[in-house]
Protein backbone atom coordinates (compact mmCIF):
# COMPACT_ATOMS: atom_id res chain seq x y z
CA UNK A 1 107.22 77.82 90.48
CA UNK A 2 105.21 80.20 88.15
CA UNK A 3 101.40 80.41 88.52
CA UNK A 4 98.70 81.85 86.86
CA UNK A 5 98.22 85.14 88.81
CA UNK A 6 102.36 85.72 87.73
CA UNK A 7 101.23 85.42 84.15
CA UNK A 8 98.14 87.52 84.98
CA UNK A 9 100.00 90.34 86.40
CA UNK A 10 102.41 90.60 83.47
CA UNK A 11 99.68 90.28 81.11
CA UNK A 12 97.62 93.42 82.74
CA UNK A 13 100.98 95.35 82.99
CA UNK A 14 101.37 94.80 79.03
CA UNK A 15 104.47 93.31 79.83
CA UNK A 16 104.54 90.89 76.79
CA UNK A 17 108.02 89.32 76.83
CA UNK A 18 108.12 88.77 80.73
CA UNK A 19 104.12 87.22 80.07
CA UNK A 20 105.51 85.19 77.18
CA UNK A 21 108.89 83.33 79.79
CA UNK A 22 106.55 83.27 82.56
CA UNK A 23 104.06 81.18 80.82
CA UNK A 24 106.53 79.12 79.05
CA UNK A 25 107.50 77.77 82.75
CA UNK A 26 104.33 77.29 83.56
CA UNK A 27 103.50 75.25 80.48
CA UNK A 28 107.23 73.07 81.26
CA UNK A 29 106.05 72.44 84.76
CA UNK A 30 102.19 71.58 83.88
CA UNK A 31 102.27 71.26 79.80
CA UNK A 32 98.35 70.34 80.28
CA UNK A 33 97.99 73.59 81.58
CA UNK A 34 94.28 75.64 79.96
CA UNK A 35 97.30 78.78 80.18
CA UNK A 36 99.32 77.31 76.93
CA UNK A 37 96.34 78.90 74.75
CA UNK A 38 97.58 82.06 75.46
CA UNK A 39 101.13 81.71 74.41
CA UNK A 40 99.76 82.04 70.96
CA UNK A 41 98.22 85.04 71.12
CA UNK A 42 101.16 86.66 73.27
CA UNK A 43 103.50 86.06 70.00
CA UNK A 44 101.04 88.50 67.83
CA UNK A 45 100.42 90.84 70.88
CA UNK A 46 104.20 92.11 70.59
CA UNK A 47 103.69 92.99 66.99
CA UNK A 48 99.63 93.76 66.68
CA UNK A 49 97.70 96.08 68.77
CA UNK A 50 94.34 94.48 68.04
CA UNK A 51 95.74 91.00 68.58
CA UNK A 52 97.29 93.17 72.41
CA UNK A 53 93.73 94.38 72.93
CA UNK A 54 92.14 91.19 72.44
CA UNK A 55 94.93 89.83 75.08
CA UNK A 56 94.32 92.98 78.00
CA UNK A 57 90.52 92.07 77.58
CA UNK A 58 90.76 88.29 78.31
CA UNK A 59 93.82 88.98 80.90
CA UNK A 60 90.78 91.29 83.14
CA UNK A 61 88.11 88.66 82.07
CA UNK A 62 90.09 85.89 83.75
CA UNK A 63 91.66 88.41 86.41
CA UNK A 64 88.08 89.07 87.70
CA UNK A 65 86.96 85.59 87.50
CA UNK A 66 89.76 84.58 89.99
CA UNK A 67 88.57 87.33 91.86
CA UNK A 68 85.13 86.45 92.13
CA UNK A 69 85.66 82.81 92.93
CA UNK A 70 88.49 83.52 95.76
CA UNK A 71 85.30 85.86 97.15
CA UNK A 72 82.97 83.33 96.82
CA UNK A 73 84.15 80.76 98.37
């Protein structure tokens, strides 16, 4: 089973194709998964390095936000 911290850790190593089959497990195992968003912007992050750098910002956003609630609570 694929979670979100597998798609995470692909994302932050820039690892777009592995990112792009890891989520599309995710989304066949849970397709009301909030991850399925990102599949879109993974397709132009292979070809666009804005569209990437949009991508590595949100993948530490969310990274830190798992973080900070595993620490929390």
């Amino acid at each position: 089973m694929v979670t979100e911290t597998m798609v995470l850790i692909a994302l932050r190593q820039k690892n777009w194709n592995s990112a792009a089959m890891l989520l599309a497990e995710m989304c066949r195992n849970d397709p009301d998964s909030s991850m399925k968003t990102v599949g879109n912007a993974l397709r132009s992050a292979a070809q666009d390095p804005v569209a990437a750098h949009l991508v590595s910002i949100w993948t530490e956003i969310r990274w830190n936000e798992i973080s900070d609630s595993e620490f929390f609570n």
